[in-house]
C-alpha atoms as a PDB file:
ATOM      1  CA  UNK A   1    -140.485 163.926 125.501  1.00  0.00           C
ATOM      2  CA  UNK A   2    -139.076 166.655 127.559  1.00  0.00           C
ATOM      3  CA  UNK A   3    -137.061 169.406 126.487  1.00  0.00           C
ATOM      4  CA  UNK A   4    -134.123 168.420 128.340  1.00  0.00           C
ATOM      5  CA  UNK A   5    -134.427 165.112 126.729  1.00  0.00           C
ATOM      6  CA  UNK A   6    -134.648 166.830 123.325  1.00  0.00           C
ATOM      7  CA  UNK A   7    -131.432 168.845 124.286  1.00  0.00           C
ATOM      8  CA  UNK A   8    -129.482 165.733 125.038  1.00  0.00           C
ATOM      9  CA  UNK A   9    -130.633 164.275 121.509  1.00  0.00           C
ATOM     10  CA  UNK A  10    -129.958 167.236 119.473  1.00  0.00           C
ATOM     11  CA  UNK A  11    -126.431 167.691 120.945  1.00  0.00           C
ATOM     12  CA  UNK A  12    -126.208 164.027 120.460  1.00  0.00           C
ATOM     13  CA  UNK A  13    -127.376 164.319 116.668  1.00  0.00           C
ATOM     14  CA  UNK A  14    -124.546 167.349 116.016  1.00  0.00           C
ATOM     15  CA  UNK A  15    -121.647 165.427 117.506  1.00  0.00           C
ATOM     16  CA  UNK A  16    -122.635 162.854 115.354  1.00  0.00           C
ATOM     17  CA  UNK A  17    -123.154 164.898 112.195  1.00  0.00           C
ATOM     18  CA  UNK A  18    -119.110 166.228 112.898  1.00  0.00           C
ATOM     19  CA  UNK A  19    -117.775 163.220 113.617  1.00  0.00           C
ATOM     20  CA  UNK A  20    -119.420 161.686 110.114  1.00  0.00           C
ATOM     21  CA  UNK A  21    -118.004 165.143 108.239  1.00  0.00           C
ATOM     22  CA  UNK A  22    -114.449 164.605 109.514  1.00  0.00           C
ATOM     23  CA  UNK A  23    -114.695 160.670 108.470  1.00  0.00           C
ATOM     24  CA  UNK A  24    -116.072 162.073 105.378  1.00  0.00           C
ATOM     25  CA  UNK A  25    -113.043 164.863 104.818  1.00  0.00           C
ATOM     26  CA  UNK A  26    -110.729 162.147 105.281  1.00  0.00           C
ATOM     27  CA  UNK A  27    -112.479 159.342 102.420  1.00  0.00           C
ATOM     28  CA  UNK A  28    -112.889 162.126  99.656  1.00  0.00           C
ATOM     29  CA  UNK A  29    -109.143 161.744  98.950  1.00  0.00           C
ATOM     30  CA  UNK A  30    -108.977 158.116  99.215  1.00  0.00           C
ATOM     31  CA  UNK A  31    -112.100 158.182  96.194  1.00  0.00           C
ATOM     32  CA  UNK A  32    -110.404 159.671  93.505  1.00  0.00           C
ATOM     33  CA  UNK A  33    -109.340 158.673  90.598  1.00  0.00           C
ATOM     34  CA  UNK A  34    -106.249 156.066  89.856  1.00  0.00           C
ATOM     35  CA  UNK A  35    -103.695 156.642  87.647  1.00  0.00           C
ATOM     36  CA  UNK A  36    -103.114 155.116  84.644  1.00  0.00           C
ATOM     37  CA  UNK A  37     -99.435 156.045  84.519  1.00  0.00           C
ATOM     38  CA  UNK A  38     -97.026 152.420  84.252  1.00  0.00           C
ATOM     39  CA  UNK A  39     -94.348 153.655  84.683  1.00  0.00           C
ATOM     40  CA  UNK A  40     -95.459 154.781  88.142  1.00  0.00           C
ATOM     41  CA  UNK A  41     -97.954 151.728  89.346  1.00  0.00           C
ATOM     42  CA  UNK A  42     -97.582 148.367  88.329  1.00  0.00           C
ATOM     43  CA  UNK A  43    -100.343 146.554  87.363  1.00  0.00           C
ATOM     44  CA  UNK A  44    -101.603 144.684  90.466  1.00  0.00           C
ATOM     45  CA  UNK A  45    -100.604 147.902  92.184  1.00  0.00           C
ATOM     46  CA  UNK A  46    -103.159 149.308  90.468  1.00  0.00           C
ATOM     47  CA  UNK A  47    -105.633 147.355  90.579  1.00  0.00           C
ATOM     48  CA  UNK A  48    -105.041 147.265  95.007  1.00  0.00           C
ATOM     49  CA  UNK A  49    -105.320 151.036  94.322  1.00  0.00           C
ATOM     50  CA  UNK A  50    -108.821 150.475  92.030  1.00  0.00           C
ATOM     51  CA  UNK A  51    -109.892 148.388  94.673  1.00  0.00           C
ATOM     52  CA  UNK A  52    -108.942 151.001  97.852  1.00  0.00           C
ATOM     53  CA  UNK A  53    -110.939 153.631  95.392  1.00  0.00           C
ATOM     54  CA  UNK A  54    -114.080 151.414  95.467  1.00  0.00           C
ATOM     55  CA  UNK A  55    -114.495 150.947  98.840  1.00  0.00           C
ATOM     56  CA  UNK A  56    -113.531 154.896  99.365  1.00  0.00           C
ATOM     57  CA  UNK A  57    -116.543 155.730  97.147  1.00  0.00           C
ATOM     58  CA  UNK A  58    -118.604 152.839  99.114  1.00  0.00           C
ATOM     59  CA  UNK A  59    -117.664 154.680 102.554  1.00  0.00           C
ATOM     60  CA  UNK A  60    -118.311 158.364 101.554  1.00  0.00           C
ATOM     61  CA  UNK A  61    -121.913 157.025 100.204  1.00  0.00           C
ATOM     62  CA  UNK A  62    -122.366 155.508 103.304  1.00  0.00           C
ATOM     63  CA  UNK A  63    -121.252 159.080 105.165  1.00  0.00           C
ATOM     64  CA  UNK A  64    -123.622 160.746 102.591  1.00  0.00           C
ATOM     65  CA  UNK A  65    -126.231 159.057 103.450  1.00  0.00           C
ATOM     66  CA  UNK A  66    -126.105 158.582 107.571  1.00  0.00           C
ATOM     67  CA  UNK A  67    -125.724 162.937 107.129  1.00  0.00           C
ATOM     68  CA  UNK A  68    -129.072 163.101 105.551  1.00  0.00           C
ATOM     69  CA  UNK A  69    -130.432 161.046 108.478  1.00  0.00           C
ATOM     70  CA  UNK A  70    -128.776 163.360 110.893  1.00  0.00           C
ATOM     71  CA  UNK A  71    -129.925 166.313 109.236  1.00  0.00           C
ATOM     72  CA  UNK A  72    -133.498 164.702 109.055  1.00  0.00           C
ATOM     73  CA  UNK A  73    -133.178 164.041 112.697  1.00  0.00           C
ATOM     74  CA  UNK A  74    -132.730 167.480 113.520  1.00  0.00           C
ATOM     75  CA  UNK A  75    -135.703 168.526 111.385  1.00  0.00           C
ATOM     76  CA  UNK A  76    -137.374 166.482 113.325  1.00  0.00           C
ATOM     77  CA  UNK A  77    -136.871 168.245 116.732  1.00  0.00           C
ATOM     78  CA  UNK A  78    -137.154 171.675 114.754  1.00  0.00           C
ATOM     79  CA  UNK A  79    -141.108 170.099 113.772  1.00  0.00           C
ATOM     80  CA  UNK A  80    -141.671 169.165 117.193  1.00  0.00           C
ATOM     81  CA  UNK A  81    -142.251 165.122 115.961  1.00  0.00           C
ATOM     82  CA  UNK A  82    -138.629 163.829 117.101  1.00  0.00           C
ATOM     83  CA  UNK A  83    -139.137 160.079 118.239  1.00  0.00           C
ATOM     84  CA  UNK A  84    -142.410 159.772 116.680  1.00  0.00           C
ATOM     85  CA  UNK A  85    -141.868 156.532 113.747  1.00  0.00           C
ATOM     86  CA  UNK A  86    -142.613 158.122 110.743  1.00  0.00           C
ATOM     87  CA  UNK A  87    -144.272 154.549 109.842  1.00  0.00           C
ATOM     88  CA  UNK A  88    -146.924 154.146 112.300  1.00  0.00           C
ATOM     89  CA  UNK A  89    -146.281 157.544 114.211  1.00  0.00           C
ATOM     90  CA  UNK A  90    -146.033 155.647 117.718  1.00  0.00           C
ATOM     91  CA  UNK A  91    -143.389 157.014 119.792  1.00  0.00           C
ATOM     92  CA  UNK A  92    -140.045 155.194 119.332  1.00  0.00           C
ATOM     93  CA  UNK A  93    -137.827 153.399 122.386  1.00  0.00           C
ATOM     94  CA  UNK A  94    -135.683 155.994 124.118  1.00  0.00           C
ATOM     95  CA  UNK A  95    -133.270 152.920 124.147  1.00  0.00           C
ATOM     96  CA  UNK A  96    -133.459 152.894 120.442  1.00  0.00           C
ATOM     97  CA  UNK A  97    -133.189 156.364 119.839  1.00  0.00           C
ATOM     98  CA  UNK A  98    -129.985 155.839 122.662  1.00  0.00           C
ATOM     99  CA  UNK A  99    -128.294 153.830 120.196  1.00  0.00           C
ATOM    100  CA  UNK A 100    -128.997 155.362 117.089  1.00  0.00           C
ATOM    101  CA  UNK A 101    -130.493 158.771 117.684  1.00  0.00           C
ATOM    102  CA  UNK A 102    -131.070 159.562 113.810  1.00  0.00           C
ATOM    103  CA  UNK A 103    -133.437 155.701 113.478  1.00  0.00           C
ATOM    104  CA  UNK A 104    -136.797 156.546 111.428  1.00  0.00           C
ATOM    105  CA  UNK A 105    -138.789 153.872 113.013  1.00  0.00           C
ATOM    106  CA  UNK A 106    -139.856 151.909 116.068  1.00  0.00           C
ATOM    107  CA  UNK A 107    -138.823 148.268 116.372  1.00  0.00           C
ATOM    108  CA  UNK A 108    -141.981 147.206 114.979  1.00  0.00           C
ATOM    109  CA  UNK A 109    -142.055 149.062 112.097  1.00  0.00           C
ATOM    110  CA  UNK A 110    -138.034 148.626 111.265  1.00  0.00           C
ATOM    111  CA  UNK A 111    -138.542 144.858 111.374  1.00  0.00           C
ATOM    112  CA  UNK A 112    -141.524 144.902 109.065  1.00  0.00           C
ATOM    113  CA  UNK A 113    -139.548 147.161 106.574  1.00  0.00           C
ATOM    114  CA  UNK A 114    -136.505 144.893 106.653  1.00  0.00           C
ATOM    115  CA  UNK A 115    -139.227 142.175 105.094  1.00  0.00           C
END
């Protein structure tokens, strides 16, 4: 890969990383803990709000982990081994890495690992 193509993936990768922190700012509210107050929440309330909790904690795992992918990513172009598959260490699709510029692996590899 060229530089300039390196460029246009990091930049790529950091927009990414701050859009997934401000989605992640906004869930950490949403995953706290409910109330166990009655007088306040009635029971199926609660539970919709126990439920609304779960899939906060669900999303900010999911945010968790895409950020260590980005932050991988990057390490990657710091080595000087971005778009190699860390599987088989062929270089990856610069479609794929267009789509998701954080993937691990080539096609190959990703479909054998899916297995």
């Amino acid at each position: 890969m060229t530089a300039l193509d390196l460029e246009y993936f990091e930049t790529r990768l950091l927009e990414m990383q701050a859009q997934v922190m401000g989605i992640a700012g906004l869930v950490a509210g949403a995953a706290g803990t409910v109330e166990l107050d009655q007088n306040r929440v009635g029971r199926l309330s609660r539970m919709d709000a126990m439920q609304g909790q779960a899939m906060a904690q669900a999303s900010a795992a999911r945010q968790a982990h895409q950020l260590k992918l980005i932050e991988f990513a990057l390490q990657r172009i710091d080595d000087g081994v971005y778009g190699l598959c860390l599987e088989c260490d062929n270089k990856i699709a610069v479609a794929r890495l267009e789509i998701d510029p954080a993937t691990e692996y080539c096609i190959s590899c990703a479909e054998k690992l899916e297995r």
